[in-house]
C-alpha atoms as a PDB file:
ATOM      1  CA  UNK A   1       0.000   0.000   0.000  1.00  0.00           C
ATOM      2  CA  UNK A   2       1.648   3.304  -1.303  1.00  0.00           C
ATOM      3  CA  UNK A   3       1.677   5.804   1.838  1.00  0.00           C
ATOM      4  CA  UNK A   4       4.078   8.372   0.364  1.00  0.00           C
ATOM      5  CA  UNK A   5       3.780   9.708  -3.323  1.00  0.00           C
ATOM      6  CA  UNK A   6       6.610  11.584  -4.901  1.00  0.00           C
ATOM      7  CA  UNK A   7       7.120  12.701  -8.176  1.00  0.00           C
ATOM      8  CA  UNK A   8       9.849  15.746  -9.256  1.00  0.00           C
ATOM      9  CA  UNK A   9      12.733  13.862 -10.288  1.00  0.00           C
ATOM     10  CA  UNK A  10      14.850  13.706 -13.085  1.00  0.00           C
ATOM     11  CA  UNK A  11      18.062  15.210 -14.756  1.00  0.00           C
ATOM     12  CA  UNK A  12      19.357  18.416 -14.527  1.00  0.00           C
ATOM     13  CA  UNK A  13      22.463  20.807 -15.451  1.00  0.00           C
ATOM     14  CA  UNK A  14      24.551  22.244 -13.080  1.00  0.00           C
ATOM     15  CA  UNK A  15      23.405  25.158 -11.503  1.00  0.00           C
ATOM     16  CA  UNK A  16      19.670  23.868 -12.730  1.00  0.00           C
ATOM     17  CA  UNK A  17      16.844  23.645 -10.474  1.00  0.00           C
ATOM     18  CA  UNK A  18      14.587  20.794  -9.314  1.00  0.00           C
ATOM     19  CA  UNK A  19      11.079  20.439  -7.602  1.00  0.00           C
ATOM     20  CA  UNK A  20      10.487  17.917  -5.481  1.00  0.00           C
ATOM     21  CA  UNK A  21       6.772  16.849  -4.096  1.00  0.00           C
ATOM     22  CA  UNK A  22       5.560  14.247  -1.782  1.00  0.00           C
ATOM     23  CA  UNK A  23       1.872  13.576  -1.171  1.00  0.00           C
ATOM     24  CA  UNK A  24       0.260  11.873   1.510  1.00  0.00           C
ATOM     25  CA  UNK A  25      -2.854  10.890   3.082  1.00  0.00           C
ATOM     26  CA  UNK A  26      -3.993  13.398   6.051  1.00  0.00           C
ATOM     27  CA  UNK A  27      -3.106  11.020   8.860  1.00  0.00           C
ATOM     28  CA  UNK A  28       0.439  10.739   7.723  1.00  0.00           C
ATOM     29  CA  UNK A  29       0.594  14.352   7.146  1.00  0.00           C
ATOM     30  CA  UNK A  30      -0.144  15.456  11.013  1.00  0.00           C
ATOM     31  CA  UNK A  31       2.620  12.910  12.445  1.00  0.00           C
ATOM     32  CA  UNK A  32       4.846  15.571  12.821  1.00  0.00           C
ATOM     33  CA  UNK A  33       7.389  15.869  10.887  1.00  0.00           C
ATOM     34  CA  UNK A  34       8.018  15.051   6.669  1.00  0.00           C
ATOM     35  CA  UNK A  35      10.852  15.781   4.193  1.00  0.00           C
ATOM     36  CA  UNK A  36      13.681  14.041   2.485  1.00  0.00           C
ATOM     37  CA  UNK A  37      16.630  12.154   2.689  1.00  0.00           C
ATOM     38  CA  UNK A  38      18.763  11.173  -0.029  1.00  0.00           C
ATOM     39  CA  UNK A  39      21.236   8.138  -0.535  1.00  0.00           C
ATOM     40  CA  UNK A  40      23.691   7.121  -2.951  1.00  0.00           C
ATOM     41  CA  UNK A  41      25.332   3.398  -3.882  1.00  0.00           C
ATOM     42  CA  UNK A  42      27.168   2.110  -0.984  1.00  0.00           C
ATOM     43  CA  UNK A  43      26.634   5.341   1.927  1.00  0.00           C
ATOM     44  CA  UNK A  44      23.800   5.621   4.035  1.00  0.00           C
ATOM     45  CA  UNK A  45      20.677   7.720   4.155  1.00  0.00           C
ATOM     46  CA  UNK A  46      21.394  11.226   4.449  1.00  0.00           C
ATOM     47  CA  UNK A  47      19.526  14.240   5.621  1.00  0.00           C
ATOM     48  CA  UNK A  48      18.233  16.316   2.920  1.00  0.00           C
ATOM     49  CA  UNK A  49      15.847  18.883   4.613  1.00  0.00           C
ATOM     50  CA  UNK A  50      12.430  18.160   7.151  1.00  0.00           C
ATOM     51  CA  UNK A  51       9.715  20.392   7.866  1.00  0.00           C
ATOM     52  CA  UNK A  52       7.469  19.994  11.381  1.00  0.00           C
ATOM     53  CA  UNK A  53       3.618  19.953  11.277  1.00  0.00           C
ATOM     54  CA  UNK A  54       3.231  23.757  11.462  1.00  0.00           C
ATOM     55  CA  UNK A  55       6.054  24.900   9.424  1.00  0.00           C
ATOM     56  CA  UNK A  56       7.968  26.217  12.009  1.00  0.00           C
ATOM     57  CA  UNK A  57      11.069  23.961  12.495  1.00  0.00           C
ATOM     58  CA  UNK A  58      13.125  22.692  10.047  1.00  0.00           C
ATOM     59  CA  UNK A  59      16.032  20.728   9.233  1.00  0.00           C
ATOM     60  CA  UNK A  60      19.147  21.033   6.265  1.00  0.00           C
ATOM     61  CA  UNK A  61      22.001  18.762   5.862  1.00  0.00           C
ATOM     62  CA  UNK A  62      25.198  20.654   5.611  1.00  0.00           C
ATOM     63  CA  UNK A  63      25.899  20.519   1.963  1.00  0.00           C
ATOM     64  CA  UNK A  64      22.684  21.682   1.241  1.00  0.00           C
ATOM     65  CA  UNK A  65      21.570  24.926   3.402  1.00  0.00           C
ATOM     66  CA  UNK A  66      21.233  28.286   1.181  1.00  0.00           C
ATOM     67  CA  UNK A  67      20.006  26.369  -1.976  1.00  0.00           C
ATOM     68  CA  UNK A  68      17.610  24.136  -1.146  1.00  0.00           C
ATOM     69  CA  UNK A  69      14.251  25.023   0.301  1.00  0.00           C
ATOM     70  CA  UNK A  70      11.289  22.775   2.300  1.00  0.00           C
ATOM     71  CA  UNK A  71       7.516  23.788   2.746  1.00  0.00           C
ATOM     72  CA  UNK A  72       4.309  22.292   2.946  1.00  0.00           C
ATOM     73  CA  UNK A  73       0.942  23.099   1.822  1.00  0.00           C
ATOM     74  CA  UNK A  74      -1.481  22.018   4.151  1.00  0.00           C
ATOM     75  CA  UNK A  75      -4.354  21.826   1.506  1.00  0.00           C
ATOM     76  CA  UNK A  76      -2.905  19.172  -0.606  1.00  0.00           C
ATOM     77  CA  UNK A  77      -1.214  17.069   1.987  1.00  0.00           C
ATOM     78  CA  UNK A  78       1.818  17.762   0.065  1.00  0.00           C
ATOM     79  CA  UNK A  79       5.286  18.935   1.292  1.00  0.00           C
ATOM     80  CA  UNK A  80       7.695  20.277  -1.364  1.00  0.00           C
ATOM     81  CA  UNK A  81      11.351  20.558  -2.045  1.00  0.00           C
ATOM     82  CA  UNK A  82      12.908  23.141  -4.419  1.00  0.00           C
ATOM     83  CA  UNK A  83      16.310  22.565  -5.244  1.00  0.00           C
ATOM     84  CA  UNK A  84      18.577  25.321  -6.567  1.00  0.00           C
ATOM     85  CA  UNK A  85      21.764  25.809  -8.118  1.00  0.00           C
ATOM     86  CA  UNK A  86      22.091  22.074  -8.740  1.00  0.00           C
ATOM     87  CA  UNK A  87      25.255  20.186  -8.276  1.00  0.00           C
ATOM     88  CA  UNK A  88      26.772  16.864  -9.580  1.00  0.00           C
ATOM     89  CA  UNK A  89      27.363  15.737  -6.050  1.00  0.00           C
ATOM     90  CA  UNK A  90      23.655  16.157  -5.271  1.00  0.00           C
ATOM     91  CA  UNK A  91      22.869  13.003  -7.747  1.00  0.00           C
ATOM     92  CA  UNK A  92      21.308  10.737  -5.618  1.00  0.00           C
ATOM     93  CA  UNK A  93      17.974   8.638  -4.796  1.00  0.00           C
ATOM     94  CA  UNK A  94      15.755  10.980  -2.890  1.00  0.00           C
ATOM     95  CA  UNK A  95      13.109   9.631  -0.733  1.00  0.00           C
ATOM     96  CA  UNK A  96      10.134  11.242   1.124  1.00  0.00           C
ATOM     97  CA  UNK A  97       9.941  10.568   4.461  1.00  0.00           C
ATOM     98  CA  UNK A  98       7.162  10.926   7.555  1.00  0.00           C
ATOM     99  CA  UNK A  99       7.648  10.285  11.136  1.00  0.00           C
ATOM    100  CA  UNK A 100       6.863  11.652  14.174  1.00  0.00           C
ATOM    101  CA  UNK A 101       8.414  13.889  16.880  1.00  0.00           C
ATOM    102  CA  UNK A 102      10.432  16.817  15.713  1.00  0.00           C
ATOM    103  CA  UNK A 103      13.326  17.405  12.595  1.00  0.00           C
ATOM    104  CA  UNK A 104      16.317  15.431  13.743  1.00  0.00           C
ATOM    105  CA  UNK A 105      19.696  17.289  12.997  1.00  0.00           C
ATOM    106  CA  UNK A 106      22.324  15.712   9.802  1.00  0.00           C
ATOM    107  CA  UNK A 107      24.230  13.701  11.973  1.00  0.00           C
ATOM    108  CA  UNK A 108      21.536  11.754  13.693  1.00  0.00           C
ATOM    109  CA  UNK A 109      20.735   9.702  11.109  1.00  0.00           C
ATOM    110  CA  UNK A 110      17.759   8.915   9.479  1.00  0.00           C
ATOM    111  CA  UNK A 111      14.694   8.066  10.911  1.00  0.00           C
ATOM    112  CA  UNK A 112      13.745   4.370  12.844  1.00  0.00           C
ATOM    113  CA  UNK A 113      10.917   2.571  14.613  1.00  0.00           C
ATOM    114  CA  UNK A 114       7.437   2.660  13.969  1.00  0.00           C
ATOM    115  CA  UNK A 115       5.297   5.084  12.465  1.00  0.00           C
ATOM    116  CA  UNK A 116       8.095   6.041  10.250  1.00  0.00           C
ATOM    117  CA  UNK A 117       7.515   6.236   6.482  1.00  0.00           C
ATOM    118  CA  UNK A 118       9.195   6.460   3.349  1.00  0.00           C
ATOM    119  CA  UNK A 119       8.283   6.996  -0.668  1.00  0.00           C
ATOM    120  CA  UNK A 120       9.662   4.472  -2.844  1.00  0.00           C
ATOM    121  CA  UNK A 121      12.515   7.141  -3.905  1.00  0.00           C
ATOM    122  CA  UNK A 122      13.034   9.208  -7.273  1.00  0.00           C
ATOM    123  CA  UNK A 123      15.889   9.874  -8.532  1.00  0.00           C
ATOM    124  CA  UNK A 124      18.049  13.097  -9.409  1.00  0.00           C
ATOM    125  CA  UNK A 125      20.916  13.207 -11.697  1.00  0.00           C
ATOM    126  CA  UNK A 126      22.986  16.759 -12.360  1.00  0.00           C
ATOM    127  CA  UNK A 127      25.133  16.334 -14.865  1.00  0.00           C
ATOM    128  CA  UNK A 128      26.599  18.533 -17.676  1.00  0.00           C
END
């Protein structure tokens, strides 16, 4: 049963942009907390960006703060991810992600236990 529904991905330029979205049912949505993590052959999940219930707290991994931003629109269930001035080492899987509690930081690692979910990933290439 799909619980997460992403769609955004593809290739991309350097310097391009991206928009990522994730959909949900309403139930998922008010957990707490959604967003994305990314992950590339042979390293684990990493912290993309996370956005809490309200808005108001949010999460970046390092390599990432200044050009890429999170939101959510309540309306549509939806939390989005738009991804600026692209680079090659941002080529990855990315996958949505809901769980409860609050954003954790980048060097928590990702998510675990129940009530987490995850899309089935899409995946972003940058590439000249």
């Amino acid at each position: 049963q799909v619980q997460l529904v992403e769609s955004g991905g593809g290739s991309v330029q350097p310097g391009g942009s991206l928009l990522l979205s994730c959909g949900t049912s309403l139930t998922i949505f008010g957990l707490g907390v959604m967003g994305w993590y990314r992950q590339v052959p042979g390293k684990q999940r990493e912290l993309v960006a996370t956005i809490n219930t309200r808005g108001t707290g949010k999460s970046f991994g390092d390599p990432v703060k200044g050009r890429f931003t999170i939101y959510r629109h309540s309306d549509e269930n939806t939390v989005y991810l738009q991804m600026d001035s692209l680079k090659p080492e941002d080529t990855a899987v990315y996958y949505c992600v809901a769980h409860p509690g609050r954003p954790l930081g980048p060097h928590v690692g990702p998510p675990t236990g129940p009530n987490v979910y995850w899309g089935q990933g899409t995946q972003v290439t940058v590439s000249s």
